[in-house]
N, C-alpha and C. Protein backbone atom coordinates (compact mmCIF):
# COMPACT_ATOMS: atom_id res chain seq x y z
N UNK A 1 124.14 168.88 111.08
CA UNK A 1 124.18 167.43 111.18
C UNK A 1 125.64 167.02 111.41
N UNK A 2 125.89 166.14 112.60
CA UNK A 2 127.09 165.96 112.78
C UNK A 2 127.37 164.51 112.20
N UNK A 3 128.71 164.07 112.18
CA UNK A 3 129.40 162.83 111.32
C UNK A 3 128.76 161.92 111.65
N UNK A 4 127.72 161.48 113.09
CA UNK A 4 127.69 160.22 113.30
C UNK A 4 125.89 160.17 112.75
N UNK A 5 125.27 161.55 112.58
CA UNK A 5 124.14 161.57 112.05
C UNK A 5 124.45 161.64 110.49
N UNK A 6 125.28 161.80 109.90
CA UNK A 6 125.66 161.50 108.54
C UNK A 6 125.20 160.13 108.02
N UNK A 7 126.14 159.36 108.69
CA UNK A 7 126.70 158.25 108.70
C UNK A 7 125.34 157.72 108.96
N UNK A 8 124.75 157.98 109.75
CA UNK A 8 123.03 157.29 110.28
C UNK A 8 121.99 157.36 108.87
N UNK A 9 122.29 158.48 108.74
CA UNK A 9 121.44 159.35 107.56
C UNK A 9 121.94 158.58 106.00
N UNK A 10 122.96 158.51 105.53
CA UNK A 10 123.22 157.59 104.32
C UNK A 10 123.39 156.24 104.71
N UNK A 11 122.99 155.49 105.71
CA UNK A 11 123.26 153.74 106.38
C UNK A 11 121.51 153.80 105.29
N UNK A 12 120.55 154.74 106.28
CA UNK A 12 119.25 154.50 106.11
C UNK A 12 118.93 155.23 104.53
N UNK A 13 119.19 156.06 103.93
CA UNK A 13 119.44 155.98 102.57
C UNK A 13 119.65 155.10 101.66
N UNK A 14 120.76 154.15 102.16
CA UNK A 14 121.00 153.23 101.19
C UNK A 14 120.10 151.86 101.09
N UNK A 15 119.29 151.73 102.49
CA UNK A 15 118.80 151.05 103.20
C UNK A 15 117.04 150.79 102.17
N UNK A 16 116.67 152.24 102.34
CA UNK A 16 115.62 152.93 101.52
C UNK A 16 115.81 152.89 100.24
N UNK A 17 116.52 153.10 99.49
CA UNK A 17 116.93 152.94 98.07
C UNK A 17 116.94 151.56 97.79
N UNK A 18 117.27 150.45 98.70
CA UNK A 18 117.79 148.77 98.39
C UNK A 18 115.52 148.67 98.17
N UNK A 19 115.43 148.61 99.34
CA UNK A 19 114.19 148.55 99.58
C UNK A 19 112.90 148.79 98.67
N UNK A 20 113.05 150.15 98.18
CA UNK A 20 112.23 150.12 96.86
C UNK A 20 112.42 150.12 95.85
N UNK A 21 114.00 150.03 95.24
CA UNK A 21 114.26 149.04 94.16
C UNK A 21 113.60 147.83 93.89
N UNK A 22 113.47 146.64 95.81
CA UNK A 22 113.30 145.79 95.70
C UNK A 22 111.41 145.78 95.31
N UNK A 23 110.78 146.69 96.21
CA UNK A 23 109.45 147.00 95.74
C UNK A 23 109.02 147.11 94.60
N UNK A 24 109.36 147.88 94.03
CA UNK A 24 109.29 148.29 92.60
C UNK A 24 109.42 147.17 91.49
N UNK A 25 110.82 145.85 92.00
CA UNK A 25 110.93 145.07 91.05
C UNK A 25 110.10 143.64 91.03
N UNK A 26 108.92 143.87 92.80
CA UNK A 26 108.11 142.65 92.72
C UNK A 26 106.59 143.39 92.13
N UNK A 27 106.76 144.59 91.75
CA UNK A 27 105.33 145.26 91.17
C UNK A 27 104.14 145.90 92.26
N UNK A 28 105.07 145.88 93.55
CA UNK A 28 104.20 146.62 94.25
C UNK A 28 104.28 148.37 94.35
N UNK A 29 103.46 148.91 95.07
CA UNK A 29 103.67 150.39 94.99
C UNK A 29 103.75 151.18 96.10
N UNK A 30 103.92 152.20 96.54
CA UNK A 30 104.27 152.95 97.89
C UNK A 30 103.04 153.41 98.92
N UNK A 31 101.52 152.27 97.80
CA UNK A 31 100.41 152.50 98.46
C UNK A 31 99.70 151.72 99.38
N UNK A 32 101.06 150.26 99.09
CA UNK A 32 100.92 148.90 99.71
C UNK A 32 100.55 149.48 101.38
N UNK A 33 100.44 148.89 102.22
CA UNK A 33 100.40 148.50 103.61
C UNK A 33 101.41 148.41 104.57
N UNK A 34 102.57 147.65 103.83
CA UNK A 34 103.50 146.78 104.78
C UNK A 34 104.65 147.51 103.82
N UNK A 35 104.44 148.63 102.87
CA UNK A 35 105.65 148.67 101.67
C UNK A 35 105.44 150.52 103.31
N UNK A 36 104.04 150.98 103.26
CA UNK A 36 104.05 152.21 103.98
C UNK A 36 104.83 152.26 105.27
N UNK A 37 104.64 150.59 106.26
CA UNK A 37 104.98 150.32 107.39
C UNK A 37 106.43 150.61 107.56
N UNK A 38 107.11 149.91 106.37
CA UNK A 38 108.74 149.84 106.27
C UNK A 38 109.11 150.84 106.00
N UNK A 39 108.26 151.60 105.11
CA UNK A 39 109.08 153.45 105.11
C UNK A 39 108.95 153.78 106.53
N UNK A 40 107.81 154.03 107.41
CA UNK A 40 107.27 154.94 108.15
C UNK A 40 108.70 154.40 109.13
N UNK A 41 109.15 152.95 109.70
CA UNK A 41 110.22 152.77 110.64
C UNK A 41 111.21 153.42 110.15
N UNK A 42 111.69 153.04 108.56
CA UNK A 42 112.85 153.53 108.36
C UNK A 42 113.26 155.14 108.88
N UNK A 43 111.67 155.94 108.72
CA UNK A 43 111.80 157.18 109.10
C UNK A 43 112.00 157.58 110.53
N UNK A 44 111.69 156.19 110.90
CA UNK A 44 111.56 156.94 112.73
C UNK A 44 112.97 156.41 113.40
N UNK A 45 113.07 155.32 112.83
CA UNK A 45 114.94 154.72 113.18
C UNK A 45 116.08 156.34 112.59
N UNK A 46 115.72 156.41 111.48
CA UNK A 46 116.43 158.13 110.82
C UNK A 46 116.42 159.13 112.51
N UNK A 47 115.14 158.88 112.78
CA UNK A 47 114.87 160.19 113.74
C UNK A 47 114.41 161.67 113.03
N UNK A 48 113.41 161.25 111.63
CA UNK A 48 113.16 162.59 111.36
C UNK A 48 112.15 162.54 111.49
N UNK A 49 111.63 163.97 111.69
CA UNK A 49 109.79 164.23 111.87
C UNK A 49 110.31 165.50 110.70
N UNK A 50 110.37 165.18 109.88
CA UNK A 50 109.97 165.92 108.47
C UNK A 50 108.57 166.01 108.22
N UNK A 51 107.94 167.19 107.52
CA UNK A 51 106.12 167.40 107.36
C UNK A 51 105.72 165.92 106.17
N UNK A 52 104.63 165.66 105.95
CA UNK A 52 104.73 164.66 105.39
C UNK A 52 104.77 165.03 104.02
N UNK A 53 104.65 165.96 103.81
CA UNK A 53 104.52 165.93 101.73
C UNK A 53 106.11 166.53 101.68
N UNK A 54 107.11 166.50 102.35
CA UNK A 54 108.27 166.40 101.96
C UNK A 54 108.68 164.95 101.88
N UNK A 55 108.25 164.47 102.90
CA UNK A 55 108.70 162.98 102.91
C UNK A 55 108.37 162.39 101.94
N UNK A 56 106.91 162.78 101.41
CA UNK A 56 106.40 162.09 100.35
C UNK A 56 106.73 162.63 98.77
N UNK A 57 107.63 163.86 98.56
CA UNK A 57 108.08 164.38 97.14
C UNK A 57 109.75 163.47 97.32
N UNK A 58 110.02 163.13 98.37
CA UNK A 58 111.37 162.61 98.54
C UNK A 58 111.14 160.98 98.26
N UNK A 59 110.06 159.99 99.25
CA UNK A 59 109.84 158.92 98.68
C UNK A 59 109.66 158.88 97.01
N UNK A 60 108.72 159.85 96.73
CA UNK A 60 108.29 159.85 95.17
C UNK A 60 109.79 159.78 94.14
N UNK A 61 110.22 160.75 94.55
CA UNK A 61 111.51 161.12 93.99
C UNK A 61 112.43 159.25 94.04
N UNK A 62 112.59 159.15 95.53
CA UNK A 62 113.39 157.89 95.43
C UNK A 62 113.01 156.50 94.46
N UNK A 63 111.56 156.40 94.82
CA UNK A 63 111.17 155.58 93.87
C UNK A 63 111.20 155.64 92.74
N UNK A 64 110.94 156.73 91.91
CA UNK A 64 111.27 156.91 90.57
C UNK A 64 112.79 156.43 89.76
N UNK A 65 113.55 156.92 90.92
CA UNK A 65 115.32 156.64 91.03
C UNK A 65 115.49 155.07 90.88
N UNK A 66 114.64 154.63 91.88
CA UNK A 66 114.40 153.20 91.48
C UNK A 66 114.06 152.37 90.47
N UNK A 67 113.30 152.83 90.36
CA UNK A 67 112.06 152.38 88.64
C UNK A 67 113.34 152.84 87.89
N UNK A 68 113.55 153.56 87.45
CA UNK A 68 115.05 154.22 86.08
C UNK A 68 116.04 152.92 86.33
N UNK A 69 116.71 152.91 87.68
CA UNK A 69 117.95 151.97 88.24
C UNK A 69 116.98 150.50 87.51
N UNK A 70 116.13 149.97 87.40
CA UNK A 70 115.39 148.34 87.81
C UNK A 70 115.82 148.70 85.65
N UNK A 71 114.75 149.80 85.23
CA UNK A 71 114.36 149.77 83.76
C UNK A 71 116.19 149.81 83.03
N UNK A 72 116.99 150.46 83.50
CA UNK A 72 117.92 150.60 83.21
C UNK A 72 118.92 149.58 83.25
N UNK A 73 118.58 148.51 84.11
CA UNK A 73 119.27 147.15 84.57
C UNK A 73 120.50 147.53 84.89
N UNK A 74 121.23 148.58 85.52
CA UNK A 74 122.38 148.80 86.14
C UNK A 74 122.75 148.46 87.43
N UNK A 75 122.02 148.29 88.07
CA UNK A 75 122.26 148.35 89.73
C UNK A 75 121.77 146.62 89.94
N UNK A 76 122.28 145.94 90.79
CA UNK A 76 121.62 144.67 91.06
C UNK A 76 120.78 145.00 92.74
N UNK A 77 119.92 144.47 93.30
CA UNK A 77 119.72 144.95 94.55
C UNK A 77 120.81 144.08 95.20
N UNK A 78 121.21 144.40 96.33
CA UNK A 78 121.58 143.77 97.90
C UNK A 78 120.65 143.31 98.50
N UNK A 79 120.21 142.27 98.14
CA UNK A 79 119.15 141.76 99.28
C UNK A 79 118.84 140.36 99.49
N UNK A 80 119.22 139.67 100.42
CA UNK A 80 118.89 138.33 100.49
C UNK A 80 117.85 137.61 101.44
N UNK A 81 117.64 136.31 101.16
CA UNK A 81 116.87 136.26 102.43
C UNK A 81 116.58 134.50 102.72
N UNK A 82 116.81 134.28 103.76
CA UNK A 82 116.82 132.94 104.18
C UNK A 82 115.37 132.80 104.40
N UNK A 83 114.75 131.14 104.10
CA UNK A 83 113.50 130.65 104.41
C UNK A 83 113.78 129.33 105.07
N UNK A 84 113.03 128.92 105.99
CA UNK A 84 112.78 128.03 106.49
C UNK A 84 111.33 127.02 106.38
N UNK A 85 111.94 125.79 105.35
CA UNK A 85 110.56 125.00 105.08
C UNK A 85 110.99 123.87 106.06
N UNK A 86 109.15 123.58 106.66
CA UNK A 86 109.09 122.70 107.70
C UNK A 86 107.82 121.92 107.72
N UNK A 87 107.30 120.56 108.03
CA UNK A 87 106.35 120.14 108.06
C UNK A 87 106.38 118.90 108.30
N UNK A 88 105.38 118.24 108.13
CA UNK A 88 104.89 116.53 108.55
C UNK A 88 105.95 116.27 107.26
N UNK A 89 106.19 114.84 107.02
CA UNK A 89 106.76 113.90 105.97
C UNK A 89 105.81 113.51 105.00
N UNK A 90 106.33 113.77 103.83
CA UNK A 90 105.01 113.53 102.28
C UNK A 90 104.25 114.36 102.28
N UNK A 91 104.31 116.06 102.73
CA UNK A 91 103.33 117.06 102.38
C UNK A 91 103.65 117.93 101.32
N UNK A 92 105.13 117.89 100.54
CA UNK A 92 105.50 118.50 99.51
C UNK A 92 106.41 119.75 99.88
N UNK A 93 107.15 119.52 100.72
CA UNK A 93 108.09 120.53 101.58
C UNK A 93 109.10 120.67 100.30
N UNK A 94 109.68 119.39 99.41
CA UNK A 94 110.71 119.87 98.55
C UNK A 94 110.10 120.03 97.27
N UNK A 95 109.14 119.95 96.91
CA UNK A 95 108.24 120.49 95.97
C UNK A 95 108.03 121.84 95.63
N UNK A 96 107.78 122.47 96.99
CA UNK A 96 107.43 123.57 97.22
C UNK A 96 108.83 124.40 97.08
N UNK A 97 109.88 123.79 97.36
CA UNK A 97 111.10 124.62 97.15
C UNK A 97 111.28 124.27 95.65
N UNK A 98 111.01 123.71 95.01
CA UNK A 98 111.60 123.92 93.54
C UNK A 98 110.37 124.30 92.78
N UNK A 99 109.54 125.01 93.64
CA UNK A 99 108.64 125.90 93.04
C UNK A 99 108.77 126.87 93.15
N UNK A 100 109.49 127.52 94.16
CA UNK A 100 110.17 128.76 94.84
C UNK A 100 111.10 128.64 93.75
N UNK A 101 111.98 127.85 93.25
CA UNK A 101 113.17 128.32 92.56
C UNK A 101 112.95 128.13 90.71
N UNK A 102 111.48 127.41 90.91
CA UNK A 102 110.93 127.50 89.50
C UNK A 102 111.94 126.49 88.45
N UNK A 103 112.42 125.36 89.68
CA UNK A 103 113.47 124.26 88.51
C UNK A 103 113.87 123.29 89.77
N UNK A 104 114.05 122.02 89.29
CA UNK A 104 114.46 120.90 90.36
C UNK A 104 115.72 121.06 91.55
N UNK A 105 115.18 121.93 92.41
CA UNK A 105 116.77 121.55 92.95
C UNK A 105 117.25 121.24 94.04
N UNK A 106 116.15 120.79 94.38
CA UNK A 106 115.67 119.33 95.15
C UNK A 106 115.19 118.03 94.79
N UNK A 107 115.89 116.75 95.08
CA UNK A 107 115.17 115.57 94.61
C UNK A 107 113.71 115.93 95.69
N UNK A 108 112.97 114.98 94.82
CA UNK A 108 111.06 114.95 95.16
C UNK A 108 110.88 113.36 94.83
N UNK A 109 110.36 112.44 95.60
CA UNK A 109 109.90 111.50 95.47
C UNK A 109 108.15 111.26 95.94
N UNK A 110 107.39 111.05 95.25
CA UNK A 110 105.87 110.74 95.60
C UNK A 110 105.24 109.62 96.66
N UNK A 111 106.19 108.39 96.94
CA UNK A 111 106.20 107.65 97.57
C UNK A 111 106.66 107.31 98.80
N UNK A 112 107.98 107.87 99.08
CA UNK A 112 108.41 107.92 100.60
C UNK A 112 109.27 109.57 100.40
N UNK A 113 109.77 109.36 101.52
CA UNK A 113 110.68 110.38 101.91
C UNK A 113 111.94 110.98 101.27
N UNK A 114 111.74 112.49 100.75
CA UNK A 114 113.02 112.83 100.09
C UNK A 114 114.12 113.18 100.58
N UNK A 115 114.02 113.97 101.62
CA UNK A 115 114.72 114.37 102.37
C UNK A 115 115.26 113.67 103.70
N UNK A 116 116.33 113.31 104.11
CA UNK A 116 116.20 112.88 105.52
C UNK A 116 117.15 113.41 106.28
N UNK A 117 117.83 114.88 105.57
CA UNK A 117 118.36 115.27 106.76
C UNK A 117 118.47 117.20 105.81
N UNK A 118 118.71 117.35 107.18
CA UNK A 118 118.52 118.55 106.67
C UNK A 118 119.81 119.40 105.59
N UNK A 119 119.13 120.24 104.67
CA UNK A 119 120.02 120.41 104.03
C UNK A 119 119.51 121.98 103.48
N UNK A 120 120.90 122.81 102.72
CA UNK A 120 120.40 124.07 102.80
C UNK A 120 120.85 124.48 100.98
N UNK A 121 119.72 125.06 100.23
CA UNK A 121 119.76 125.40 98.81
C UNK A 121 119.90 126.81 98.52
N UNK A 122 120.69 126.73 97.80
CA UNK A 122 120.79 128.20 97.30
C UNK A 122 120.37 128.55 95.93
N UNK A 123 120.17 130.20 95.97
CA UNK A 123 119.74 131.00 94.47
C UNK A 123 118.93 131.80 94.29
N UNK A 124 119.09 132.39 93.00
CA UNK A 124 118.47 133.87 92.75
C UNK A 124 117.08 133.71 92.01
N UNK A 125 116.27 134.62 92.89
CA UNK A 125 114.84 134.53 91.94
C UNK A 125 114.66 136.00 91.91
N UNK A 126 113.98 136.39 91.04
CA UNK A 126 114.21 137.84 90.48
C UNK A 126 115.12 138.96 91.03
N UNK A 127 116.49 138.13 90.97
CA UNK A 127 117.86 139.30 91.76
C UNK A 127 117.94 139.30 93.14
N UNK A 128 116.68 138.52 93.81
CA UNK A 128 116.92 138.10 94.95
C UNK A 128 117.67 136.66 95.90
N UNK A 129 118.61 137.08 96.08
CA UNK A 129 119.55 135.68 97.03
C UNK A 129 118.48 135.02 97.77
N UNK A 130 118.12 133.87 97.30
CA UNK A 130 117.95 133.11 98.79
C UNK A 130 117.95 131.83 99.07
N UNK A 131 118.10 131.43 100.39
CA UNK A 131 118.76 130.30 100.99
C UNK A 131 117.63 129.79 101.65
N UNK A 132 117.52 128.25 101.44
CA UNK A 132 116.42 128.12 101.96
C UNK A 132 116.52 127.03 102.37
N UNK A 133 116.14 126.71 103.83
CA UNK A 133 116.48 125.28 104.25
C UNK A 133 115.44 124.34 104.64
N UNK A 134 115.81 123.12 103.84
CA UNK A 134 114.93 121.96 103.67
C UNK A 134 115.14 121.00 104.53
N UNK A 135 114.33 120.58 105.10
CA UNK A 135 113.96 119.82 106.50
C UNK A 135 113.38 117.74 106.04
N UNK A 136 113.84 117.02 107.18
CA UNK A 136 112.93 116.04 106.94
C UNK A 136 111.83 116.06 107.02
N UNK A 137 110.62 115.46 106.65
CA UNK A 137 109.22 115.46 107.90
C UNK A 137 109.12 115.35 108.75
N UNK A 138 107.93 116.10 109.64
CA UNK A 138 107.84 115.30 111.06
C UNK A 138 107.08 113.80 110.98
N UNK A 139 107.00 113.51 111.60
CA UNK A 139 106.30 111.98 111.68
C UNK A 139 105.25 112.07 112.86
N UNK A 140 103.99 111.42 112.37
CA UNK A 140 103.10 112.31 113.30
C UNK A 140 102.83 111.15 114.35
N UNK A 141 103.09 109.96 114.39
CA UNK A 141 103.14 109.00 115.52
C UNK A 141 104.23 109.12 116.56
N UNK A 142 103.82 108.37 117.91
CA UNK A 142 103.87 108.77 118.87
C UNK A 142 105.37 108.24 119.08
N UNK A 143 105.01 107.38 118.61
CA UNK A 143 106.46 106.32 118.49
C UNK A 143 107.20 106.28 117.49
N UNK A 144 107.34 107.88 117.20
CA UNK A 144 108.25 108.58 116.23
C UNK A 144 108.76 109.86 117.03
N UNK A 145 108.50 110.12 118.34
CA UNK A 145 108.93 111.35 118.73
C UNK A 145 110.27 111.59 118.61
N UNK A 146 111.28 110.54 118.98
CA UNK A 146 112.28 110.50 119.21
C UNK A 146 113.52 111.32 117.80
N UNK A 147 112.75 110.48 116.84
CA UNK A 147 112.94 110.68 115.44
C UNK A 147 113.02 112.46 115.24
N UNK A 148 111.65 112.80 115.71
CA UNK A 148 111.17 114.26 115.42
C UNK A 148 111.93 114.97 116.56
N UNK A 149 112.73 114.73 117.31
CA UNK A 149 113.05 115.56 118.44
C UNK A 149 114.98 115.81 117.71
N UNK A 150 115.01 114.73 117.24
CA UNK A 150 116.89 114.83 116.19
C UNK A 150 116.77 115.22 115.44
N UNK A 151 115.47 115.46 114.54
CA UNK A 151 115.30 116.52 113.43
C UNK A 151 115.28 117.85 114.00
N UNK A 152 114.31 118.12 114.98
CA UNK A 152 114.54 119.21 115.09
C UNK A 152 115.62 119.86 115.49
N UNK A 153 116.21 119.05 116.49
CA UNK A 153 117.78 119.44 117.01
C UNK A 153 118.59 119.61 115.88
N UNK A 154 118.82 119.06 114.86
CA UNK A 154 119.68 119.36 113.68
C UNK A 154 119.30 120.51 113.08
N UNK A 155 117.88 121.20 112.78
CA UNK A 155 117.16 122.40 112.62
C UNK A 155 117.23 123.60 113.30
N UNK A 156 117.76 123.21 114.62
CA UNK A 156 117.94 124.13 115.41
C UNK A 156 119.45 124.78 115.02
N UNK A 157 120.28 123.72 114.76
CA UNK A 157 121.99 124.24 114.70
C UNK A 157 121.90 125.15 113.38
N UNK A 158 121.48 124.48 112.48
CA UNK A 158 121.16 125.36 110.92
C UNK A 158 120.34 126.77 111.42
N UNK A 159 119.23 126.49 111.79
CA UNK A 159 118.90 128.08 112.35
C UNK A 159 119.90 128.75 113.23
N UNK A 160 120.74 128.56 113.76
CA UNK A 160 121.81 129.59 114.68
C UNK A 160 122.88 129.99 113.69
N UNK A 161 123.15 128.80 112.55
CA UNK A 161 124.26 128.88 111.45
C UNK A 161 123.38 130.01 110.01
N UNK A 162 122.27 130.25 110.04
CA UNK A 162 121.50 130.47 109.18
C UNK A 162 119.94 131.16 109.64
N UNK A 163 120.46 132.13 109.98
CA UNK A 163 118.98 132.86 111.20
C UNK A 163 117.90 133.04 110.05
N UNK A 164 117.02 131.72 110.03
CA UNK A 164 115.62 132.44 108.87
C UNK A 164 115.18 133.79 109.06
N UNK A 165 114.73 134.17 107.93
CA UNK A 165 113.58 135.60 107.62
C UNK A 165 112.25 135.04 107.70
N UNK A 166 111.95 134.02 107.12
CA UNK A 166 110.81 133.60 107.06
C UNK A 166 110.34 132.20 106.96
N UNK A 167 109.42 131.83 108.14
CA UNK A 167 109.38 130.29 108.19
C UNK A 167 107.91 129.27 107.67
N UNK A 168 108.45 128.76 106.26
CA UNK A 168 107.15 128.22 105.79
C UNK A 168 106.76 126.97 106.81
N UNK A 169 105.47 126.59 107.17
CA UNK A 169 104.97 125.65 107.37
C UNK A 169 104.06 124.58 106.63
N UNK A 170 104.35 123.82 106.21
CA UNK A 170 103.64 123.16 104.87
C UNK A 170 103.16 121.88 105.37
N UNK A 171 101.90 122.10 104.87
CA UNK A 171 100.57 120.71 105.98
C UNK A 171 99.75 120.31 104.41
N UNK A 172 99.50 119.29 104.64
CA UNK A 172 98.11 118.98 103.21
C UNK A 172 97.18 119.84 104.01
N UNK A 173 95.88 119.80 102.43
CA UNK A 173 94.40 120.57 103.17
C UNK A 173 93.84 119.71 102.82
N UNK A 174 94.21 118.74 101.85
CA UNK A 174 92.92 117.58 101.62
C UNK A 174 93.07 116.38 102.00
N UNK A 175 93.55 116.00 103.34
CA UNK A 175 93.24 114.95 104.05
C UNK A 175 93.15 115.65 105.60
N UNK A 176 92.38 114.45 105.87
CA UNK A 176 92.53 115.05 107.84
C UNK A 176 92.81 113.84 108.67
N UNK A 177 93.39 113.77 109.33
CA UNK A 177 94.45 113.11 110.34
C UNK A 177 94.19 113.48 111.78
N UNK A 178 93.60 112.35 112.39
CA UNK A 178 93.44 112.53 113.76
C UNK A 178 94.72 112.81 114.53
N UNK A 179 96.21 112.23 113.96
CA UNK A 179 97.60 111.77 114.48
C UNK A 179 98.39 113.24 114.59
N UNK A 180 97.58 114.92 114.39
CA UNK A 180 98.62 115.92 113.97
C UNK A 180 98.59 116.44 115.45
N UNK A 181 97.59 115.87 116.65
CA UNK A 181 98.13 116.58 118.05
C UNK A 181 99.22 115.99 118.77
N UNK A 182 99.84 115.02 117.89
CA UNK A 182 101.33 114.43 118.16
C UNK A 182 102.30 115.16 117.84
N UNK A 183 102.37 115.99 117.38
CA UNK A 183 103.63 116.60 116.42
C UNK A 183 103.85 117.35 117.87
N UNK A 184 105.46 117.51 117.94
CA UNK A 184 105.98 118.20 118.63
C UNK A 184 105.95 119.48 118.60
């Protein structure tokens, strides 16, 4: 193995180790779906075709390393992750973020609009960083496009300043609204 496959080889090590620390500390297991998917790339980005019950006394092994590191509370993970909440106006977009953060840290008003411009929150939920950016509503009349077209443009600069991981979309389910094939 030469220096630059080293270097490849402990990037994706450390990569793998962050990873099912992080597994391990939301209670999932290495039998998940999407926990198998993210090993199986990590292995093929590596470039190894190792037999599989090595791979799998080595995952076993790592995870365990993990579970000790989480029970032991020594290690914090590296891992953050930006969200993007978005939706109509009065569907509970900043609600939903201080449910994510499990404490107010967003004003919420029941009656009009909390938000009216976009703005970006930070913090840790189980050792995980994350940033999450809160949006105005859209406005679902027609003769609101204009409105919804400067929101989004302001949404757009924050996403280039702040590339989401993952983008919530937040709609009511218990009303229905002829006005939502307006939304931009």
């Amino acid at each position: 193995m030469d220096d630059e496959e080293k270097k490849l080889h402990d990037k994706i090590n450390m990569i793998r180790m962050n990873f099912l620390h992080l597994v391990y500390r939301l209670g999932q297991s290495l039998d998940e779906s999407a926990v198998a998917q993210v090993l199986y790339r990590l292995a093929l980005a590596e470039g190894t075709r190792n037999s599989k019950t090595t791979r799998l006394f080595s995952l076993d092994t790592a995870f365990q390393t993990a579970k000790k590191l989480e029970e032991d509370g020594k290690e914090e993970i590296d891992f953050s992750c930006t969200i993007l909440v978005i939706g109509r106006t009065g569907v509970g977009k900043s609600a939903t973020i201080n449910s994510i953060f499990g404490e107010d840290k967003v004003p919420t008003d029941a009656f009009r609009p909390a938000t009216s411009m976009v703005r970006v929150t930070t913090g840790i939920v189980d050792s995980v960083k994350l940033r999450v950016i809160d949006t105005p509503g859209l406005r679902p009349s027609v003769m609101e496009q204009r409105t919804n077209r400067k929101f989004l443009s302001s949404v757009k600069k924050f996403m280039k300043k702040f590339p989401p991981d993952i983008i919530f979309y937040v709609d009511r389910m218990d009303t229905c609204s002829r006005d939502t094939n307006n939304l931009p």
